[in-house]
PDB file of N, CA and C in Angstrom:
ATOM      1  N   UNK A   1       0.851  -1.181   0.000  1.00  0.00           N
ATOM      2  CA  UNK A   1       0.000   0.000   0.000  1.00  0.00           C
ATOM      3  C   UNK A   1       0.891   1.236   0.000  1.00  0.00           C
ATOM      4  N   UNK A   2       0.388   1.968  -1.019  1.00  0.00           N
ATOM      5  CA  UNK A   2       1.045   3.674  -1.084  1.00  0.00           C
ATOM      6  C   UNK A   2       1.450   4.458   0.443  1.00  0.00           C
ATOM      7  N   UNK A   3       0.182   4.240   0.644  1.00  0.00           N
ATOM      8  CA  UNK A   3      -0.376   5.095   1.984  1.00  0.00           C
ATOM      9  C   UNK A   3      -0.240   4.759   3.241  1.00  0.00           C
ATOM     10  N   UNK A   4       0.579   4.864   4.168  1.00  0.00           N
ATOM     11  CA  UNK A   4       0.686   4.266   5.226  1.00  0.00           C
ATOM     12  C   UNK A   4       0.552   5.090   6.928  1.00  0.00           C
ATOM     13  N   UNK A   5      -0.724   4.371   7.538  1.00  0.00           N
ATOM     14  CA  UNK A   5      -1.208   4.892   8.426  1.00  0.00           C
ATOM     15  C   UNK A   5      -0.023   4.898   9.674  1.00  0.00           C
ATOM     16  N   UNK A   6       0.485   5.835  10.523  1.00  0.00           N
ATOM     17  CA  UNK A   6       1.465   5.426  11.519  1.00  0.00           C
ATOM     18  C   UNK A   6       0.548   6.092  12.627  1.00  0.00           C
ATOM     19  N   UNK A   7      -0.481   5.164  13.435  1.00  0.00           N
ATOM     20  CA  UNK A   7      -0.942   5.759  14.660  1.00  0.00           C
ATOM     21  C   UNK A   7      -0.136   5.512  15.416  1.00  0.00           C
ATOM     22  N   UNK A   8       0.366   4.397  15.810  1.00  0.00           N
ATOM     23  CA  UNK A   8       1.649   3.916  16.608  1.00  0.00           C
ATOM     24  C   UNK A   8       2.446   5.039  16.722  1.00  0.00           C
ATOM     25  N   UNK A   9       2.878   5.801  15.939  1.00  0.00           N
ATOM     26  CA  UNK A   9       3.939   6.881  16.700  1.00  0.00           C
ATOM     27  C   UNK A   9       3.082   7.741  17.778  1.00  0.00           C
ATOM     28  N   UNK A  10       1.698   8.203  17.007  1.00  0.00           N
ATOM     29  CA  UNK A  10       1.052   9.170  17.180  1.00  0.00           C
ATOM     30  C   UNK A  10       0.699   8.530  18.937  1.00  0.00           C
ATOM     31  N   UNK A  11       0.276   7.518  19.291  1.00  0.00           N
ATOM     32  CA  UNK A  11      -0.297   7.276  20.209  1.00  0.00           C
ATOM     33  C   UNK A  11       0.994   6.821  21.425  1.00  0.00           C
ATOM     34  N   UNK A  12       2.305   6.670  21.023  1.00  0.00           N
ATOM     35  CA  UNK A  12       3.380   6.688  22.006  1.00  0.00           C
ATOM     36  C   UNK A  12       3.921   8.013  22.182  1.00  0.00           C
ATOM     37  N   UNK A  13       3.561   8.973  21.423  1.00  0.00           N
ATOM     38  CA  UNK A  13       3.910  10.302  21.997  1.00  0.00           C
ATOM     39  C   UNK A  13       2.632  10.972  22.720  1.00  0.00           C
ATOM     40  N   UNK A  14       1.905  10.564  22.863  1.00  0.00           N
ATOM     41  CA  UNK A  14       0.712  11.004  23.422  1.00  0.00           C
ATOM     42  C   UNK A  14       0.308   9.926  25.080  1.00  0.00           C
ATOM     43  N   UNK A  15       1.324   8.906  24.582  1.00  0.00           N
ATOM     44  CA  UNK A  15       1.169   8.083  25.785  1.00  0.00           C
ATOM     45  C   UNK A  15       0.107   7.506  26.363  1.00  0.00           C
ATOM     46  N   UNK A  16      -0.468   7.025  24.521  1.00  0.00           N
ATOM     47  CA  UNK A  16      -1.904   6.689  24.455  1.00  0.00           C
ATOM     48  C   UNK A  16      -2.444   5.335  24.462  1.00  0.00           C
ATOM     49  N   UNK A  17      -3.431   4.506  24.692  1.00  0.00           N
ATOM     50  CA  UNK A  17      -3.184   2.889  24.511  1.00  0.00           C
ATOM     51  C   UNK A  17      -3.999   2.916  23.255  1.00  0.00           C
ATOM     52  N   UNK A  18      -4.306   2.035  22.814  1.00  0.00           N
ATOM     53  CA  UNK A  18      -5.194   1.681  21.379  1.00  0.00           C
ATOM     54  C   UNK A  18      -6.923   1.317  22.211  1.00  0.00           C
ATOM     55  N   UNK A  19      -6.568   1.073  23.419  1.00  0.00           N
ATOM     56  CA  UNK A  19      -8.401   1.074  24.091  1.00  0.00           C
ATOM     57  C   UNK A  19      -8.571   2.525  23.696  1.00  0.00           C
ATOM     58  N   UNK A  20      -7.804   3.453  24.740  1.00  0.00           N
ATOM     59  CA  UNK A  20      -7.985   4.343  25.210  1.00  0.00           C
ATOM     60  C   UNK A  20      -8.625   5.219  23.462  1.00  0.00           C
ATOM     61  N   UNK A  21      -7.533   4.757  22.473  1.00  0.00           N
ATOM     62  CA  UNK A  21      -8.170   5.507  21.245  1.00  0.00           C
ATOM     63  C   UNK A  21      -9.415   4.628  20.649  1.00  0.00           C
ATOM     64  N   UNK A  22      -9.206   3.954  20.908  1.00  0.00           N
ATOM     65  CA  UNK A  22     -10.887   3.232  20.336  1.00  0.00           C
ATOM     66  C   UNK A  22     -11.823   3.608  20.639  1.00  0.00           C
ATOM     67  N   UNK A  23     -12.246   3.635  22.168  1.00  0.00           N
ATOM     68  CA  UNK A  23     -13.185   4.331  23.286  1.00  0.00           C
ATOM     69  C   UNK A  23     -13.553   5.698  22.802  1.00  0.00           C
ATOM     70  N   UNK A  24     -12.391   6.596  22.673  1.00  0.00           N
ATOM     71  CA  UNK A  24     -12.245   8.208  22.239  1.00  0.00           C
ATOM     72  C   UNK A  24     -13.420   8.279  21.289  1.00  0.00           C
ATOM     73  N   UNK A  25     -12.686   7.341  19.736  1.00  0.00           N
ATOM     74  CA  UNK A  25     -12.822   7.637  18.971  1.00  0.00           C
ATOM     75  C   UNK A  25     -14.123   7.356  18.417  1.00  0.00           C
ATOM     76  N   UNK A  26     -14.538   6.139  19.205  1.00  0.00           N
ATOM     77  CA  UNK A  26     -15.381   5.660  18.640  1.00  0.00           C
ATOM     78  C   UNK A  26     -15.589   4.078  17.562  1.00  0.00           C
ATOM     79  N   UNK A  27     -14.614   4.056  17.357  1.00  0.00           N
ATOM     80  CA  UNK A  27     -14.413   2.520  16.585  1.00  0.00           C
ATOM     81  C   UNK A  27     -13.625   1.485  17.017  1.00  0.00           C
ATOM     82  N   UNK A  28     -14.254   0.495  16.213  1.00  0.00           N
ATOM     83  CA  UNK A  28     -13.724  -0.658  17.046  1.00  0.00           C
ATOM     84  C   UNK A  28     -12.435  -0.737  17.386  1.00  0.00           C
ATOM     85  N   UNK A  29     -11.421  -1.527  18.090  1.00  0.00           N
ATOM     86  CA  UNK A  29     -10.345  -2.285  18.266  1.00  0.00           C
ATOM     87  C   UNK A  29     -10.209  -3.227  16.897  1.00  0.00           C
ATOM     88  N   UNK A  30     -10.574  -3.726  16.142  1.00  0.00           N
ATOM     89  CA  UNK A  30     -10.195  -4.066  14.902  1.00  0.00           C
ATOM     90  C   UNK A  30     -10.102  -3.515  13.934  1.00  0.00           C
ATOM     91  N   UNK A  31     -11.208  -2.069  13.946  1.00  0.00           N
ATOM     92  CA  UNK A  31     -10.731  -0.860  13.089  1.00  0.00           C
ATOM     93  C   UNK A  31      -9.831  -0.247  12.789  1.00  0.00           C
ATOM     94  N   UNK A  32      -9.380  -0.398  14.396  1.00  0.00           N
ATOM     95  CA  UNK A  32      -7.884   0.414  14.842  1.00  0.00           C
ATOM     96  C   UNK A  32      -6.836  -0.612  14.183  1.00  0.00           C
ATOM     97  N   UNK A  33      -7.096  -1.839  14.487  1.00  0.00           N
ATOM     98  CA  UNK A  33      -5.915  -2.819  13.685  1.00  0.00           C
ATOM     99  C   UNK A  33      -5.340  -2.953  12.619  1.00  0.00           C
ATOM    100  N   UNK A  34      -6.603  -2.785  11.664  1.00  0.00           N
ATOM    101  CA  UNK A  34      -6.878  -2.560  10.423  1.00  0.00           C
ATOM    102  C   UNK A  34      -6.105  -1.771  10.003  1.00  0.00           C
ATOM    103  N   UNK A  35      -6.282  -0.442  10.539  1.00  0.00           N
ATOM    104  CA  UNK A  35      -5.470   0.841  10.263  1.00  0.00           C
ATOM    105  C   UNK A  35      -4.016   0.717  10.225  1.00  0.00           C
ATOM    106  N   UNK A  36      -3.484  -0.080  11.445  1.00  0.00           N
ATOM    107  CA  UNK A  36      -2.421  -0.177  11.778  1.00  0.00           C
ATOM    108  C   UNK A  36      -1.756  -1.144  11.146  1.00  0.00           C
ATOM    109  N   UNK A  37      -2.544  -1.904  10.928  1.00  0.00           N
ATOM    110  CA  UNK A  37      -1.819  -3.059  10.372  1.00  0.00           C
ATOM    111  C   UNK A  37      -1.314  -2.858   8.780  1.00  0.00           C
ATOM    112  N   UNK A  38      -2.364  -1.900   8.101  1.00  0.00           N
ATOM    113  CA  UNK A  38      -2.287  -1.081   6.529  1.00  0.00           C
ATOM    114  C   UNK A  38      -2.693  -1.846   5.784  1.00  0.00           C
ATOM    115  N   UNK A  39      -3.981  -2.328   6.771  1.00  0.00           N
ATOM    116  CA  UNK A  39      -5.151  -3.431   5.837  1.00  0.00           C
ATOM    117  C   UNK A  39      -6.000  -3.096   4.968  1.00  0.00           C
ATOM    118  N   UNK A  40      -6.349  -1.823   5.610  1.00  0.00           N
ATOM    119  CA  UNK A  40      -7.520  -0.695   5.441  1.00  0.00           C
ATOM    120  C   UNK A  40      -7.282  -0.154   4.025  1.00  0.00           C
ATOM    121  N   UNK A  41      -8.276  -0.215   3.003  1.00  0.00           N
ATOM    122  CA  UNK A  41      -8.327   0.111   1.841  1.00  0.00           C
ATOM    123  C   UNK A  41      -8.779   1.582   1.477  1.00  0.00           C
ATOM    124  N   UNK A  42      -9.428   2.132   2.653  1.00  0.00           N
ATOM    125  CA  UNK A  42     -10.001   3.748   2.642  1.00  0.00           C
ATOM    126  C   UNK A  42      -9.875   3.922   4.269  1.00  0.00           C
ATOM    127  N   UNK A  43     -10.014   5.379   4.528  1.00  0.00           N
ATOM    128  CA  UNK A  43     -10.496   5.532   5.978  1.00  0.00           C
ATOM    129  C   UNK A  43     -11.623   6.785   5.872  1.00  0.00           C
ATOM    130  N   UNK A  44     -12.417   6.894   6.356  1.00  0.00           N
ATOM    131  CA  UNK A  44     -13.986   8.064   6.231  1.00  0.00           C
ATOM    132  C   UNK A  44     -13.423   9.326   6.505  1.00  0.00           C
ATOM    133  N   UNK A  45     -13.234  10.375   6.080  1.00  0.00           N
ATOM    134  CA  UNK A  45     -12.317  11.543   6.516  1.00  0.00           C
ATOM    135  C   UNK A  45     -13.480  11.733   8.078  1.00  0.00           C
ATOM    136  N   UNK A  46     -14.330  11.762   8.055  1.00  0.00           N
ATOM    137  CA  UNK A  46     -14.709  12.361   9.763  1.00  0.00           C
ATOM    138  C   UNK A  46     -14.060  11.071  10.667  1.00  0.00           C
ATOM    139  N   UNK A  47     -14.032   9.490  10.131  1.00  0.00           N
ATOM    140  CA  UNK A  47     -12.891   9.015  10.796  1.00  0.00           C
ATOM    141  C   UNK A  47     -11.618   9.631  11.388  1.00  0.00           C
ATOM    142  N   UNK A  48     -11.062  10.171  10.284  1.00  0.00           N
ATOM    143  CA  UNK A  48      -9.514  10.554  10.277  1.00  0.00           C
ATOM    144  C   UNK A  48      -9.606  11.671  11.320  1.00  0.00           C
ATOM    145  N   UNK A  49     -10.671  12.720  10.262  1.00  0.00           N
ATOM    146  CA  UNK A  49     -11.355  13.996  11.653  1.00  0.00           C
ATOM    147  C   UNK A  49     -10.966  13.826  12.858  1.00  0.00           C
ATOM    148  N   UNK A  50     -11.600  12.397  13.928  1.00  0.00           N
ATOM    149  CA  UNK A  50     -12.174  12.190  14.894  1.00  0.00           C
ATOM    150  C   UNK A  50     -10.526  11.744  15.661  1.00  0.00           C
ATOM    151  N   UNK A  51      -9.372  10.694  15.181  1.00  0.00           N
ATOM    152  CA  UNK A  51      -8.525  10.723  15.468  1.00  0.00           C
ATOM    153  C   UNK A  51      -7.657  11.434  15.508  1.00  0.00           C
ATOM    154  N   UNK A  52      -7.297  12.780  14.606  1.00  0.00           N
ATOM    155  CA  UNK A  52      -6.505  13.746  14.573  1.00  0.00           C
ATOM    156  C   UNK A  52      -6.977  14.592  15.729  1.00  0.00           C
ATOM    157  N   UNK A  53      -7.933  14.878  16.309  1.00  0.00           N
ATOM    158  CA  UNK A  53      -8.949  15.543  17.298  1.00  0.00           C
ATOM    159  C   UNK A  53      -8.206  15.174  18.568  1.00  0.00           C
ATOM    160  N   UNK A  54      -8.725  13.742  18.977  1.00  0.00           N
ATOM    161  CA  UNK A  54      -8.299  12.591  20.167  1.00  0.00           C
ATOM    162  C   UNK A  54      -6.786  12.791  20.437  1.00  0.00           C
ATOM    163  N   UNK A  55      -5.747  12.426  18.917  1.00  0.00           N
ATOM    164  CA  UNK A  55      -4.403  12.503  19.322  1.00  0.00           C
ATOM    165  C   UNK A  55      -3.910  13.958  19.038  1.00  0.00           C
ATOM    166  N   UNK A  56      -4.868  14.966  19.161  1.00  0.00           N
ATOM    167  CA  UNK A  56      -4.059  16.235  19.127  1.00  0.00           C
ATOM    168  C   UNK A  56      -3.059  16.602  17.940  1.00  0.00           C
ATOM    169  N   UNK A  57      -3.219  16.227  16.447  1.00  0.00           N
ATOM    170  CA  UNK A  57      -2.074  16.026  15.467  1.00  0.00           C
ATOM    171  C   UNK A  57      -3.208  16.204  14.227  1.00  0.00           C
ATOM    172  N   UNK A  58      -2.149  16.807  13.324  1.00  0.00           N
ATOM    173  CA  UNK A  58      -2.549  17.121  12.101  1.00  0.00           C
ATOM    174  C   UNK A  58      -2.636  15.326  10.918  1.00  0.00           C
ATOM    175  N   UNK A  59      -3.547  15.348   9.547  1.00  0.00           N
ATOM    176  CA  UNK A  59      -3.628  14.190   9.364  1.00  0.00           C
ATOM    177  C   UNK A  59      -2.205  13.998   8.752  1.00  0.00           C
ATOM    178  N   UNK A  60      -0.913  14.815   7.877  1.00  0.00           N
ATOM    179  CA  UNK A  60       0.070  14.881   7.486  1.00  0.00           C
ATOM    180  C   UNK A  60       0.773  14.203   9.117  1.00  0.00           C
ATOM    181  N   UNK A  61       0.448  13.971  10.595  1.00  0.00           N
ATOM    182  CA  UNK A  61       1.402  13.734  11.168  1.00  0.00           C
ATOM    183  C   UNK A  61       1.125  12.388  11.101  1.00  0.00           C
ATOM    184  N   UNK A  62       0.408  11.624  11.005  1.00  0.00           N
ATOM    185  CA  UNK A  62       0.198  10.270  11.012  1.00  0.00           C
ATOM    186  C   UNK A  62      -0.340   9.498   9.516  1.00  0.00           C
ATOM    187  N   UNK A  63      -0.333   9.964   8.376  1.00  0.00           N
ATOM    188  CA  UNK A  63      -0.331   9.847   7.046  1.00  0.00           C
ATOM    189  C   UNK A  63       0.510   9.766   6.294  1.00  0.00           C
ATOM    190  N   UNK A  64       1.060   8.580   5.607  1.00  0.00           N
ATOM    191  CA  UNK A  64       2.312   8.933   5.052  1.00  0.00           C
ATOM    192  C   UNK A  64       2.339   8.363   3.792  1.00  0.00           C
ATOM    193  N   UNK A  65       2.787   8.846   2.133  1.00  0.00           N
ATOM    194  CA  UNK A  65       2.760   8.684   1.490  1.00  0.00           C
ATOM    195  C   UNK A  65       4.317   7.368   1.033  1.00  0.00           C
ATOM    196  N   UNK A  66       4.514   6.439   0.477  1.00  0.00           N
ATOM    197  CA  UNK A  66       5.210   5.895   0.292  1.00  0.00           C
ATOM    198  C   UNK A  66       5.055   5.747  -1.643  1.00  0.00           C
ATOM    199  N   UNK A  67       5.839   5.659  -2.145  1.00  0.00           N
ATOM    200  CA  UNK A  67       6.113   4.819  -3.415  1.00  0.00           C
ATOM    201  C   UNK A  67       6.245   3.650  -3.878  1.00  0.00           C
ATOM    202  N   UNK A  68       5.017   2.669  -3.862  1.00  0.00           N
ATOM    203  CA  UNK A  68       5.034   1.411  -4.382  1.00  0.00           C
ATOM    204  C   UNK A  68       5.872   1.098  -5.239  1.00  0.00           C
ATOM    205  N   UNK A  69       7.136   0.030  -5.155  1.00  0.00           N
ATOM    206  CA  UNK A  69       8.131  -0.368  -6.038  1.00  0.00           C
ATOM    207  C   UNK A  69       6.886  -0.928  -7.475  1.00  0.00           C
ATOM    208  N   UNK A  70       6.442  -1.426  -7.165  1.00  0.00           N
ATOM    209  CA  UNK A  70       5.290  -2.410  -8.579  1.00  0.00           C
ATOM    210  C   UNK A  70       4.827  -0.845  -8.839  1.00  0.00           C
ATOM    211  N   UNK A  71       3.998  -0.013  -8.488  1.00  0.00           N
ATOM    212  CA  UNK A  71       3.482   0.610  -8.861  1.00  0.00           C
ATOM    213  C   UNK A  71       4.302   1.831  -9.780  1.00  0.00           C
ATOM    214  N   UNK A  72       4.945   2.369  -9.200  1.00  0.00           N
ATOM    215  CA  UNK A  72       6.012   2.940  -9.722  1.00  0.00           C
ATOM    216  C   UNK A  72       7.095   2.024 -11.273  1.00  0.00           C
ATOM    217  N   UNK A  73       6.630   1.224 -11.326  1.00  0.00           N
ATOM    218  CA  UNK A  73       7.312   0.307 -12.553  1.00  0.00           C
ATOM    219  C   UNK A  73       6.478   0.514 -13.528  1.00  0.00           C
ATOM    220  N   UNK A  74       5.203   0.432 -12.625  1.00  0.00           N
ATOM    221  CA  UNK A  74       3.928   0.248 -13.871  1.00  0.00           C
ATOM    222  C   UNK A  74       3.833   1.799 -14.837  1.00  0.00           C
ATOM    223  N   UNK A  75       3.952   2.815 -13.545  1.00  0.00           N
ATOM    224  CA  UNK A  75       4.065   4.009 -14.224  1.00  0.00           C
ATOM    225  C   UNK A  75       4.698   4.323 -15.079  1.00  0.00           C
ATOM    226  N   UNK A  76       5.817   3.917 -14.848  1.00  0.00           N
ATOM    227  CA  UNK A  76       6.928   4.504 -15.921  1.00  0.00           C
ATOM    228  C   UNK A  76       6.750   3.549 -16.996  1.00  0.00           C
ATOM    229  N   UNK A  77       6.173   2.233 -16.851  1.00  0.00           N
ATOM    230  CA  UNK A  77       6.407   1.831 -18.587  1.00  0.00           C
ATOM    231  C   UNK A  77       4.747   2.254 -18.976  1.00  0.00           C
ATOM    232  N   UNK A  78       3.851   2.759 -18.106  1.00  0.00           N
ATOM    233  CA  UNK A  78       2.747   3.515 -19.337  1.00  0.00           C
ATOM    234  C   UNK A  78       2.819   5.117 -19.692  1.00  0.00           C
ATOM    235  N   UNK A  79       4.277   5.393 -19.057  1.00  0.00           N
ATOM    236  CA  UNK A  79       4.396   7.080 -19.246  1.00  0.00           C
ATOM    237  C   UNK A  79       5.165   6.499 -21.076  1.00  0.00           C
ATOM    238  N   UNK A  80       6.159   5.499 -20.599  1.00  0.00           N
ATOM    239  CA  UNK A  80       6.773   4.897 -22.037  1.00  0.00           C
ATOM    240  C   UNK A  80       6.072   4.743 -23.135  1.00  0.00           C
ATOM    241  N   UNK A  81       4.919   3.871 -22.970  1.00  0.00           N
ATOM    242  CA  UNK A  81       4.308   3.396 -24.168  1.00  0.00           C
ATOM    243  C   UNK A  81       3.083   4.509 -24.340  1.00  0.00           C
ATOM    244  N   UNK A  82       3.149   5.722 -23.889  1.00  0.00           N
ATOM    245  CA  UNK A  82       1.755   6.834 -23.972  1.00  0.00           C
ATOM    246  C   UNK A  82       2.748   8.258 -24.595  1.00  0.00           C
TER     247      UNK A  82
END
């Protein structure tokens, strides 16, 4: 996945548990896993809303863009053949 969720930092500088943000936030403990784990195929922006709120942090602090090696291959050979 491109996109990679890091609550884990967000919630050891906040000295937070994953109950404690579930409870907050409102969603499950497998939601939260999901997230963490970078299972999660979308997240609901009033989701994201609701955790940036709880851990006090912008969504750029726990959002992170990465460059898929496959994906990035694919690009460049349809920038090639276009």
């Amino acid at each position: 996945m491109a996109i990679i969720i890091n609550i884990d930092v967000m919630l050891a500088k906040r000295k937070m548990s994953v109950t404690e943000l579930s409870e907050r936030v409102g969603i499950t403990m497998a939601n939260i896993s999901i997230l963490k784990n970078g299972k999660a195929k979308a997240i609901r922006l009033s989701t994201l809303e609701a955790i940036c709120k709880t851990l006090e942090c912008q969504p750029g602090d726990i959002l992170e863009y990465k460059i898929d090696e496959d994906t990035q291959g694919s690009n460049e050979q349809s920038t090639v053949l276009n």
